[in-house]
C-alpha atoms as a PDB file:
ATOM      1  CA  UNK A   1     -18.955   1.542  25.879  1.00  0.00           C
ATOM      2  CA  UNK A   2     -15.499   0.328  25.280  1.00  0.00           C
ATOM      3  CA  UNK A   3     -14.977   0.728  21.506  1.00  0.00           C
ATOM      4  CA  UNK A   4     -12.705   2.979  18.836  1.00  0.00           C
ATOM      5  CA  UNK A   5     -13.123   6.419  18.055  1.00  0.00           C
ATOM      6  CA  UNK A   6     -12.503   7.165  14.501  1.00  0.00           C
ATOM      7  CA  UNK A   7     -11.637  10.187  12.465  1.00  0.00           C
ATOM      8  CA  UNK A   8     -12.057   9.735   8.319  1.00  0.00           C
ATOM      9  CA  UNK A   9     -11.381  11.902   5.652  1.00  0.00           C
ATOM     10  CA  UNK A  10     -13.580  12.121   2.852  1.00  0.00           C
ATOM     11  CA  UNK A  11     -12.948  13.870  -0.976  1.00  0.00           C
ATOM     12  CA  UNK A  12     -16.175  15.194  -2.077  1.00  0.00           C
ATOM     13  CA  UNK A  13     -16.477  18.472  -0.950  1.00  0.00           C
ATOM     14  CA  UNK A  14     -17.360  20.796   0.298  1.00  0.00           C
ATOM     15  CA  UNK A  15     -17.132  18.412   3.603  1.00  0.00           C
ATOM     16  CA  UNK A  16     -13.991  16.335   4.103  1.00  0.00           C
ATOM     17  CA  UNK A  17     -14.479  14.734   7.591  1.00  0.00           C
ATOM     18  CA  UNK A  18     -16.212  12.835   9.554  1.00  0.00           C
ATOM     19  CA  UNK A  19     -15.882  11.158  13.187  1.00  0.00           C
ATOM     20  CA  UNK A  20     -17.522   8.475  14.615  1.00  0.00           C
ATOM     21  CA  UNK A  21     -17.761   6.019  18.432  1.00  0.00           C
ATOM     22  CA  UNK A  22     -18.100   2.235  17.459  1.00  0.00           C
ATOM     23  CA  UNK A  23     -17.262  -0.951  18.631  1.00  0.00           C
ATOM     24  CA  UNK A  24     -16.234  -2.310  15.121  1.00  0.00           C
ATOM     25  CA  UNK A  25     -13.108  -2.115  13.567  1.00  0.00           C
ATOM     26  CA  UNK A  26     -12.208   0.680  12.725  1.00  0.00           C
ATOM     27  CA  UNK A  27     -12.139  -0.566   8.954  1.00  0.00           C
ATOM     28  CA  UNK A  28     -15.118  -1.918   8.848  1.00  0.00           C
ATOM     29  CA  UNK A  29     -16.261   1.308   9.759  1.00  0.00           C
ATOM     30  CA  UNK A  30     -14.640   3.052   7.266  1.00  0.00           C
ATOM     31  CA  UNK A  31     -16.186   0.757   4.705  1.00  0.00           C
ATOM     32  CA  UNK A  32     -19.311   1.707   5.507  1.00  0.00           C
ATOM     33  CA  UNK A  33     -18.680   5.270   4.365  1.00  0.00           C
ATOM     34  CA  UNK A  34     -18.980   6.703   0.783  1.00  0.00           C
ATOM     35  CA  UNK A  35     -15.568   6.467  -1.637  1.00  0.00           C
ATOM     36  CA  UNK A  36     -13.553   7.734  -1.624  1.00  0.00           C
ATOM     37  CA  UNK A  37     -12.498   8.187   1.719  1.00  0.00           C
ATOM     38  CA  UNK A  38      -9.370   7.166   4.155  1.00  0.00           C
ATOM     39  CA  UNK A  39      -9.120   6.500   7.660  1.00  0.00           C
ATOM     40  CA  UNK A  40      -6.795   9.278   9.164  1.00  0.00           C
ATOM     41  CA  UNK A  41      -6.367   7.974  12.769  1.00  0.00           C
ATOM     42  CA  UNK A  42      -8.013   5.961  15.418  1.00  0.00           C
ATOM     43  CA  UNK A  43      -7.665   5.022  19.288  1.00  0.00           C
ATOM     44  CA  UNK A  44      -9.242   2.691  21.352  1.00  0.00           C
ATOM     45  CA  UNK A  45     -10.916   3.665  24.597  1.00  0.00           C
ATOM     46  CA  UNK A  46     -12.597   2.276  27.683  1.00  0.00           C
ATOM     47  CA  UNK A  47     -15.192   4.278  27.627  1.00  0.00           C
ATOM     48  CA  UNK A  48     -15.997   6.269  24.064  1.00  0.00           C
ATOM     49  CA  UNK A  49     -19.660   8.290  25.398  1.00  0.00           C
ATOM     50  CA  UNK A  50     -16.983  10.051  27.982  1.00  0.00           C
ATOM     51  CA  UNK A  51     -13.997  10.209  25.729  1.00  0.00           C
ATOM     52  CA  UNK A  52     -16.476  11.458  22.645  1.00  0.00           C
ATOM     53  CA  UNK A  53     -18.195  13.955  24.431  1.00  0.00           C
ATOM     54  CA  UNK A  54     -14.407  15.908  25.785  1.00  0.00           C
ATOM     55  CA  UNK A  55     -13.550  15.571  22.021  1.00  0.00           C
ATOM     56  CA  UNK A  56     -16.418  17.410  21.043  1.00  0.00           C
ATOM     57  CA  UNK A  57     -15.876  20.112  23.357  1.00  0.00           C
ATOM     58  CA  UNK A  58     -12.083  20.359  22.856  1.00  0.00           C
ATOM     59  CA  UNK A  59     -13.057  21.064  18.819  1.00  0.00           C
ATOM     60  CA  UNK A  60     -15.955  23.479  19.722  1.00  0.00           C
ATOM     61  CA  UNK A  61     -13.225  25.007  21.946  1.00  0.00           C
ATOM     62  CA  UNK A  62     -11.228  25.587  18.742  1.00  0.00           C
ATOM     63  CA  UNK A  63     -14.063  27.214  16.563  1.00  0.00           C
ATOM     64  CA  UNK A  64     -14.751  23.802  15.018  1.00  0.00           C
ATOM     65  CA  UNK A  65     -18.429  22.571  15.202  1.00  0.00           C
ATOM     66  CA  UNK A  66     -19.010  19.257  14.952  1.00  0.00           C
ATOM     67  CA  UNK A  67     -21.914  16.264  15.096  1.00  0.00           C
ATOM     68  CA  UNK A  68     -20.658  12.485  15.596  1.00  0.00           C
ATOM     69  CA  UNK A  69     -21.086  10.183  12.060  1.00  0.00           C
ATOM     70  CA  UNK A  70     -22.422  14.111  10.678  1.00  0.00           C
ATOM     71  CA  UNK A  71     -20.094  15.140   7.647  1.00  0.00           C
ATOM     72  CA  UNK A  72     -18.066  18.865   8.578  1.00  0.00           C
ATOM     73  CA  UNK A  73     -15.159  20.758   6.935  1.00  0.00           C
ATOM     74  CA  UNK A  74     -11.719  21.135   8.731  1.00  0.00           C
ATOM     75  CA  UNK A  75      -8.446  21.196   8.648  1.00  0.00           C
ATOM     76  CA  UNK A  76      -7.039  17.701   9.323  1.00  0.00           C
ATOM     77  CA  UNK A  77      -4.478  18.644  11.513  1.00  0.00           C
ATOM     78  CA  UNK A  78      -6.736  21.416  13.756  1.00  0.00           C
ATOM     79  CA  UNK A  79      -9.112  18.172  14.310  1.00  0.00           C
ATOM     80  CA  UNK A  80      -6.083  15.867  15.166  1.00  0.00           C
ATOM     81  CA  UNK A  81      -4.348  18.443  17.364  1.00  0.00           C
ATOM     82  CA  UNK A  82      -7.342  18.049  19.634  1.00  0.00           C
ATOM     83  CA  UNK A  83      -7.885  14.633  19.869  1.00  0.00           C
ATOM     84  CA  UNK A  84      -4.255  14.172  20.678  1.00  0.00           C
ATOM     85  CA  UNK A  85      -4.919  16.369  23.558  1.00  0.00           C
ATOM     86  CA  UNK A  86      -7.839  13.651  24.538  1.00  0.00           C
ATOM     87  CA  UNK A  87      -5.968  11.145  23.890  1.00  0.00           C
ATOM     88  CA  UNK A  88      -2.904  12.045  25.836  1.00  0.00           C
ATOM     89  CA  UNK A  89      -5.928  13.010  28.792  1.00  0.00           C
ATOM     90  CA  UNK A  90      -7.322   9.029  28.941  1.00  0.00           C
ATOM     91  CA  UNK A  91      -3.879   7.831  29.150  1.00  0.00           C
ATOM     92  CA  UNK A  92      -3.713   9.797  32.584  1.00  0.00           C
ATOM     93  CA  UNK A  93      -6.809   8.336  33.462  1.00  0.00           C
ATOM     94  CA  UNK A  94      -6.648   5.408  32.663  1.00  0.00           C
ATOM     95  CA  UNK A  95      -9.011   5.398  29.726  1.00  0.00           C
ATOM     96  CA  UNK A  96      -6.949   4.053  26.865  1.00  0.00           C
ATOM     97  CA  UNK A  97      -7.432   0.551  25.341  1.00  0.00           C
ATOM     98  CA  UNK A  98      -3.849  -0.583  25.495  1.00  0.00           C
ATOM     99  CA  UNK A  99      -2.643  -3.273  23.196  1.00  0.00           C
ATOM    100  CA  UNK A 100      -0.331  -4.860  24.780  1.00  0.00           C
ATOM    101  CA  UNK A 101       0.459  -8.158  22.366  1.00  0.00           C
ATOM    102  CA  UNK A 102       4.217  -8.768  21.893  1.00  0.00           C
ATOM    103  CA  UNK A 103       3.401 -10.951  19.426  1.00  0.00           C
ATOM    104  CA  UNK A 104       1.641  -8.322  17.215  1.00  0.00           C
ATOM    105  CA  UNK A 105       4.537  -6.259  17.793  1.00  0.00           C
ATOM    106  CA  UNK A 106       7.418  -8.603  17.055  1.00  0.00           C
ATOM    107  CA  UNK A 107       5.033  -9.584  13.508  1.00  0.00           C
ATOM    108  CA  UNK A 108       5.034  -6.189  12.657  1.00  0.00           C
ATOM    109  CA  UNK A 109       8.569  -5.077  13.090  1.00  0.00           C
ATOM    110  CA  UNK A 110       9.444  -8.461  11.156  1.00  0.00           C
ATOM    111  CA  UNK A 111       7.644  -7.021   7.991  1.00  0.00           C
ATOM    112  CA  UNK A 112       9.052  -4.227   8.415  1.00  0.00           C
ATOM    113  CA  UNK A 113      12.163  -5.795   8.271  1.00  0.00           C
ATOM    114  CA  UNK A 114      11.360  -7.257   5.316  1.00  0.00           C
ATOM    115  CA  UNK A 115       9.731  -4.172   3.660  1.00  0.00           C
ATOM    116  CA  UNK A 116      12.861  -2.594   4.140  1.00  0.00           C
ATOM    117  CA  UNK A 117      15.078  -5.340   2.000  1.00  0.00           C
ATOM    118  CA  UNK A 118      12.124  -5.385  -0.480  1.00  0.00           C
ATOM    119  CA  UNK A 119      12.911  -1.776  -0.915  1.00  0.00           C
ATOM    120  CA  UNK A 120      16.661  -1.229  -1.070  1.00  0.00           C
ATOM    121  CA  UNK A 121      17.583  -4.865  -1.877  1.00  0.00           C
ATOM    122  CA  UNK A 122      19.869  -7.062  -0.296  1.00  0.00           C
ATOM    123  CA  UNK A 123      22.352 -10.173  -1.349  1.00  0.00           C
ATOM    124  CA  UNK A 124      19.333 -12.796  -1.507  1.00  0.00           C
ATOM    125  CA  UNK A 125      16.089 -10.138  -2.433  1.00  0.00           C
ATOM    126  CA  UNK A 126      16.287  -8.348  -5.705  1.00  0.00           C
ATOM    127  CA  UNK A 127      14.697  -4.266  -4.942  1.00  0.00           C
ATOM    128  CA  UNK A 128      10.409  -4.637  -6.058  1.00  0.00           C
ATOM    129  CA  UNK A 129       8.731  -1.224  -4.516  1.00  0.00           C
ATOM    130  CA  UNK A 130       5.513  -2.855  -4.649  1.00  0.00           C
ATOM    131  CA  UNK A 131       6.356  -5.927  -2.456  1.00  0.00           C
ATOM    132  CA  UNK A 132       7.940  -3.244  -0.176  1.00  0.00           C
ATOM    133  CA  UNK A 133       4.799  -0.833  -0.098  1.00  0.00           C
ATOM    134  CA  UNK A 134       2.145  -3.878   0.863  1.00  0.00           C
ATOM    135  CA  UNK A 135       4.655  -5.186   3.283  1.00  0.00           C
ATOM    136  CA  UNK A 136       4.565  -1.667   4.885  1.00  0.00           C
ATOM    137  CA  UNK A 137       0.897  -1.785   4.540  1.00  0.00           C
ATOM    138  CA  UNK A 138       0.601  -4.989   6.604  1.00  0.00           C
ATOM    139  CA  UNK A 139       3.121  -3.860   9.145  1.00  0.00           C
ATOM    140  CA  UNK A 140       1.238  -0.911  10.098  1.00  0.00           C
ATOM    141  CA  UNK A 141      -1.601  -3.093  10.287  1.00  0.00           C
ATOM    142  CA  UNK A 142      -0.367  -4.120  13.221  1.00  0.00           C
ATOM    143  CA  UNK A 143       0.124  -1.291  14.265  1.00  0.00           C
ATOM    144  CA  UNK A 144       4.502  -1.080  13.995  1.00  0.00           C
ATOM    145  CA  UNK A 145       4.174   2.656  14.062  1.00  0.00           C
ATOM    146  CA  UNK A 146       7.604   2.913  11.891  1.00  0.00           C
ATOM    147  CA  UNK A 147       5.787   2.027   9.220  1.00  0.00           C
ATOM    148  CA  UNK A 148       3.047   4.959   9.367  1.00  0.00           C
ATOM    149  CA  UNK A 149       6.446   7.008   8.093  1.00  0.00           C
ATOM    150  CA  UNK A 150       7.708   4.581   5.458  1.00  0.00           C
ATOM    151  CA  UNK A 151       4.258   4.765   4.098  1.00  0.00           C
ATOM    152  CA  UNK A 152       3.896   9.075   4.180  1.00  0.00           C
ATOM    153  CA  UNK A 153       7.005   8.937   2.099  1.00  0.00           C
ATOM    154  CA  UNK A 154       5.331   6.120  -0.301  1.00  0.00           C
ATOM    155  CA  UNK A 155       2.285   7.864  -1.111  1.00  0.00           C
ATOM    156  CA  UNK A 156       4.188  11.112  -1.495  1.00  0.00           C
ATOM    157  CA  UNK A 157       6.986  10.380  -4.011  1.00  0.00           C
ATOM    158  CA  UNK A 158       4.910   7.644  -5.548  1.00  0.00           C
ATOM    159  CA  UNK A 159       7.122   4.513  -4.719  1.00  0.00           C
ATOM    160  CA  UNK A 160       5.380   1.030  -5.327  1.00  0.00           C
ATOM    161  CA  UNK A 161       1.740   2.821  -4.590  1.00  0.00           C
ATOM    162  CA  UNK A 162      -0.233   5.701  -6.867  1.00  0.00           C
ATOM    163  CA  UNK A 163       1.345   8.653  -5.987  1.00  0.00           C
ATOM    164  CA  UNK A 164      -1.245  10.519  -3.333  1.00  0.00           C
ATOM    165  CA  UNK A 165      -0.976  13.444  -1.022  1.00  0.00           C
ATOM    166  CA  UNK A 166      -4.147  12.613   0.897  1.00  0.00           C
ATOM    167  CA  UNK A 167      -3.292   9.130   1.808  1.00  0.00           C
ATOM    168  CA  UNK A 168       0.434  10.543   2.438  1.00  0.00           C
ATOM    169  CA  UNK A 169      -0.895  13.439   4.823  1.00  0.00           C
ATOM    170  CA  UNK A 170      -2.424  10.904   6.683  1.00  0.00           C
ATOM    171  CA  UNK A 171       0.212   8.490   7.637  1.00  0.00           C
ATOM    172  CA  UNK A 172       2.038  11.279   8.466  1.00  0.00           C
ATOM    173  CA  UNK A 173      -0.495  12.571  10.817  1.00  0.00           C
ATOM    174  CA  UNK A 174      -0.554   8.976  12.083  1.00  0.00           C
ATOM    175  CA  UNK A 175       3.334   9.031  12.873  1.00  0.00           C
ATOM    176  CA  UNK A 176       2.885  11.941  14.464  1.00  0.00           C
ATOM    177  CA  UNK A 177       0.660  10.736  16.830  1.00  0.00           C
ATOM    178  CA  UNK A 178       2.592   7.915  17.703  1.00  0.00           C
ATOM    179  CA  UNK A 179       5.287   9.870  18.774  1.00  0.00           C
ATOM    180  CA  UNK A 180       7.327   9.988  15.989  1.00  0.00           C
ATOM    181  CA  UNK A 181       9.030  13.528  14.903  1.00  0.00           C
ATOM    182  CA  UNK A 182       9.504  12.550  10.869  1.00  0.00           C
ATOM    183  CA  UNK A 183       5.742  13.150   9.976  1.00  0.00           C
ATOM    184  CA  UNK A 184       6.056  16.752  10.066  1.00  0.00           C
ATOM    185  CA  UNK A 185       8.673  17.188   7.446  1.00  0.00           C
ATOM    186  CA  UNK A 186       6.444  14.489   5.124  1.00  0.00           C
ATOM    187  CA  UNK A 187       3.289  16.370   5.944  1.00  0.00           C
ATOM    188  CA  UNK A 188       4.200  19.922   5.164  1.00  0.00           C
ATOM    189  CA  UNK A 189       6.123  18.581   1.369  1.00  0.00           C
ATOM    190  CA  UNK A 190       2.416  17.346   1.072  1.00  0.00           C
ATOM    191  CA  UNK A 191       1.081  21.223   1.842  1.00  0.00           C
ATOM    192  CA  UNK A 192       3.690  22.892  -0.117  1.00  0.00           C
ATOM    193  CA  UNK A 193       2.859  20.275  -3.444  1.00  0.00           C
ATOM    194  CA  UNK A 194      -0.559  21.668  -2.775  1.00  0.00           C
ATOM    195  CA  UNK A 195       0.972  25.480  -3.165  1.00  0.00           C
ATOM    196  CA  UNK A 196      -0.253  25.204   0.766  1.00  0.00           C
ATOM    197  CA  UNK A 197       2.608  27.742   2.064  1.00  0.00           C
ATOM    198  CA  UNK A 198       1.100  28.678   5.283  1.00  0.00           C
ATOM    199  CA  UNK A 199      -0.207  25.257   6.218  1.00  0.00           C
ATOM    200  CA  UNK A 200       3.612  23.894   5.620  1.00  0.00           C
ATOM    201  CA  UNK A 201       5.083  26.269   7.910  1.00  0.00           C
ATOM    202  CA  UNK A 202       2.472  25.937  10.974  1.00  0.00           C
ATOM    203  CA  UNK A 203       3.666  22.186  10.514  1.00  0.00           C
ATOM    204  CA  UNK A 204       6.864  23.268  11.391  1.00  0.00           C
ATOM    205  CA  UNK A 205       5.893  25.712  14.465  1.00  0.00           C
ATOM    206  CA  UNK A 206       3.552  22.493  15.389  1.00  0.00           C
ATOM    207  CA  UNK A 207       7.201  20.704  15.526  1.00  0.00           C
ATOM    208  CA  UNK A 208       9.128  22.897  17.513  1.00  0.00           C
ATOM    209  CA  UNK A 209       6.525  23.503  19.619  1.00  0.00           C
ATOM    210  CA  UNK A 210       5.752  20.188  20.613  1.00  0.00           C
ATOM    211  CA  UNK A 211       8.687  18.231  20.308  1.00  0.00           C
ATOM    212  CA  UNK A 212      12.098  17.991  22.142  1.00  0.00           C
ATOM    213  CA  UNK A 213      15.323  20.060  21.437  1.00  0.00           C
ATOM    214  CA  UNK A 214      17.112  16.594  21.108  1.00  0.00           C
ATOM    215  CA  UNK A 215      14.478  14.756  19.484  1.00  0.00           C
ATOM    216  CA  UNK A 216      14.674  18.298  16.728  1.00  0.00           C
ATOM    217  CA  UNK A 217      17.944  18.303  15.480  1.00  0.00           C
ATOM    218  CA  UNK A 218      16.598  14.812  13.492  1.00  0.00           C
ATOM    219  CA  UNK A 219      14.549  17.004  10.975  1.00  0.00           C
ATOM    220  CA  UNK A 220      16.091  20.415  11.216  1.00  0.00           C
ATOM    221  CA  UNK A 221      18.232  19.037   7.830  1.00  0.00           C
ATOM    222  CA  UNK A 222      14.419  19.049   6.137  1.00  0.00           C
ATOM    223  CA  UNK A 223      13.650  22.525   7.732  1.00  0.00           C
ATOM    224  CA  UNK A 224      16.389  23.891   6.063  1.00  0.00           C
ATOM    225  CA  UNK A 225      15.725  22.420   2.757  1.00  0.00           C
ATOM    226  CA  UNK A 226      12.439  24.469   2.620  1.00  0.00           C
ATOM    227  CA  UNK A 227      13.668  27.618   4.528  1.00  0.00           C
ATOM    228  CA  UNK A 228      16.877  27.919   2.093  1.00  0.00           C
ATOM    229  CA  UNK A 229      14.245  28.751  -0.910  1.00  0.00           C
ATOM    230  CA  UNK A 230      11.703  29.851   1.241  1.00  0.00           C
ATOM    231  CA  UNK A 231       8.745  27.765   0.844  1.00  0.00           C
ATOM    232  CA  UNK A 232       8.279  27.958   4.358  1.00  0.00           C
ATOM    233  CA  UNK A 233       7.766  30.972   6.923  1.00  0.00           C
ATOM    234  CA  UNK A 234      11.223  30.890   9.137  1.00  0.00           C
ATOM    235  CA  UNK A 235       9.201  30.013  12.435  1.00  0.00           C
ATOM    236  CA  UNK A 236      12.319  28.839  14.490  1.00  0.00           C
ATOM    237  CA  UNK A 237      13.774  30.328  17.740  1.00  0.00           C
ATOM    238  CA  UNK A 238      17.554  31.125  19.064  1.00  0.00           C
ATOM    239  CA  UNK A 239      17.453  27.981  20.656  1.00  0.00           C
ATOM    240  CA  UNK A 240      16.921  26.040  18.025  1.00  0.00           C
ATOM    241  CA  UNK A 241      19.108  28.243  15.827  1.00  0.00           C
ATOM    242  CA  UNK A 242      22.225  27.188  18.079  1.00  0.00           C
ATOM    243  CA  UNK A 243      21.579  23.471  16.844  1.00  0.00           C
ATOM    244  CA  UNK A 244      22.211  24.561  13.204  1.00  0.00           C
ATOM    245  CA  UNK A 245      26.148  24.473  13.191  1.00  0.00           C
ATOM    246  CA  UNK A 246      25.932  20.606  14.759  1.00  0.00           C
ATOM    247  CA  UNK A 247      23.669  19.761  12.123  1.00  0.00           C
ATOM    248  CA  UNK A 248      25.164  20.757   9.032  1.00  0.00           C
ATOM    249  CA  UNK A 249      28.297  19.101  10.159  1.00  0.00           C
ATOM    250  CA  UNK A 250      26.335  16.031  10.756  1.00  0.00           C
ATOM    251  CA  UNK A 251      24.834  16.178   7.429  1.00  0.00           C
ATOM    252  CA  UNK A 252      27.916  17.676   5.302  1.00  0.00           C
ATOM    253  CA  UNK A 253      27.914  14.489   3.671  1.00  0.00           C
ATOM    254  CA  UNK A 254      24.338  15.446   1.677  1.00  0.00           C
ATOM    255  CA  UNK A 255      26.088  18.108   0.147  1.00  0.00           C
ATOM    256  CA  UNK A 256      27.488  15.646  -2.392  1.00  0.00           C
ATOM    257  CA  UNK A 257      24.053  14.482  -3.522  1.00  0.00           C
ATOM    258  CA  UNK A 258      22.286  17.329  -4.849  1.00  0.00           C
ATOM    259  CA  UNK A 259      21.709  21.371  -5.024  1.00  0.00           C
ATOM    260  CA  UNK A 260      18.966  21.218  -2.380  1.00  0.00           C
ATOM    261  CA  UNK A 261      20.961  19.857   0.334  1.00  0.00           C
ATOM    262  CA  UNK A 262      24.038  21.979  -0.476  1.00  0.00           C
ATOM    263  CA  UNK A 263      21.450  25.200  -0.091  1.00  0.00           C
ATOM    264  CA  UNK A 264      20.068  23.228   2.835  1.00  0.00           C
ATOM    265  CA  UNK A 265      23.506  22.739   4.504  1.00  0.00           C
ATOM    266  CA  UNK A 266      24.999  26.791   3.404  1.00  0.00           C
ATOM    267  CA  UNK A 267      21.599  27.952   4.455  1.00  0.00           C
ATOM    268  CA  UNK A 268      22.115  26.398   8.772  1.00  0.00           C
ATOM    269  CA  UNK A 269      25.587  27.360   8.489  1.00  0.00           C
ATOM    270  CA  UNK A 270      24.442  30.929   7.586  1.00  0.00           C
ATOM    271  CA  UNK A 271      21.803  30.778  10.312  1.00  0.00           C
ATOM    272  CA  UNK A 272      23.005  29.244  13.018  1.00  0.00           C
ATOM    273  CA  UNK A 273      23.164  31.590  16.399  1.00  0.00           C
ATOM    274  CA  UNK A 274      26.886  32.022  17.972  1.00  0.00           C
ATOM    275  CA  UNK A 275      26.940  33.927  21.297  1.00  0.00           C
END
């Protein structure tokens, strides 16, 4: 059956997700479910018995026991880990539903666009957060995956939208997936506002695990903003310790705009590793 496979989060405990196969929409779906709960991510596939089943092993694999459209507790990055491993499986095989409409693409990076002067302002639009934040909303609709980090930071500081770690986590989570590297730093300010320490730093280890040197030196600025008043477990190696002389001179400029980034900025230049 080609259709979506969903994953959902859900407040009332003591079970917060729940998965599901279907051929709807994936929001249609999700408004079938009981409130509150948010749609964390969602892929299309040719074939969603096959794809379902590997899912199902891959979390059993990982201690995590699980019935399809049955409520379970987990940790929403352990059951997003795997299904980015099935994921990244069908696109070998040829088993992903690829969307390939420029149109959809060129619509969404024009909101974007336009998101983006809602929110910083420009000589014809006067700054309104809230235009901004549905704009974003809208974008990611169609699926512009820039937006999925635009909106993390939204939810999480507040901006235009009712301040919300949940819906934050998730669009960070979503970013991730997509490729992008700037949903882990998001993601683990989300698990240290939730005094989440250790959840934070295996964010981190996630990042440096699974992403590029190159594409790491982006965040490494945010890694030292937590490591410099330890919020975070130090979880990086001498290889990426060797970036953290480039980066503070790329960033030296932050040091001008607040404590944090001056401790961020002393604490790579203390760090970095010098053979």
């Amino acid at each position: 059956m080609t259709g979506y496979i969903c994953i959902a989060m859900l407040e009332d405990p003591p079970y917060n997700m729940i998965l599901t196969a279907t051929e709807e929409e994936p929001e249609d779906w999700l408004d079938e479910l009981p409130l509150p709960s948010h749609l964390l991510c969602y892929e299309g596939f040719n074939d969603t018995k096959v794809i379902m089943k590997q899912f199902i092993q891959r979390l059993k694999a990982d201690g995590i026991i699980v019935k399809v459209d049955k409520a379970f507790s987990a940790l929403p990055y352990e059951v997003i880990r795997a299904f980015i491993k099935i994921r990244d499986e069908a696109v070998i095989n040829n088993q992903l539903v690829k969307d390939t409409d420029d149109e959809e693409y060129a619509e969404g990076k024009r909101l974007f666009d336009l998101a983006e002067e809602y929110q910083f302002g420009s000589s014809k639009i006067i700054p309104d957060l809230k235009i901004s934040f549905k704009l974003f909303m809208q974008s990611a609709g169609l699926g512009y995956s820039p937006a999925y980090y635009a909106l993390a930071l939204a939810y999480k500081d507040g901006d235009g939208v009712k301040k919300d770690l949940n819906e934050s986590l998730k669009w960070a989570m979503r970013e991730i997936e997509s490729g992008g590297i700037f949903g882990y730093s998001v993601a683990a300010d989300c698990f240290l506002e939730a005094e989440m320490k250790e959840q934070a730093s295996d964010m981190w280890r996630r990042c440096f695990k699974e992403q590029s040197t190159e594409d790491i030196k982006c965040v490494l600025i945010e890694y030292a903003r937590h490591a410099a008043v330890r919020s975070v477990e130090l979880v990086h190696t001498k290889k990426i310790a060797k970036l953290f002389g480039i980066v503070a001179e790329q960033n030296k400029d932050l040091a001008e705009q607040g404590i944090y980034w001056r401790r961020a900025i002393d604490w790579l230049l203390a760090n970095q590793f010098i053979e």
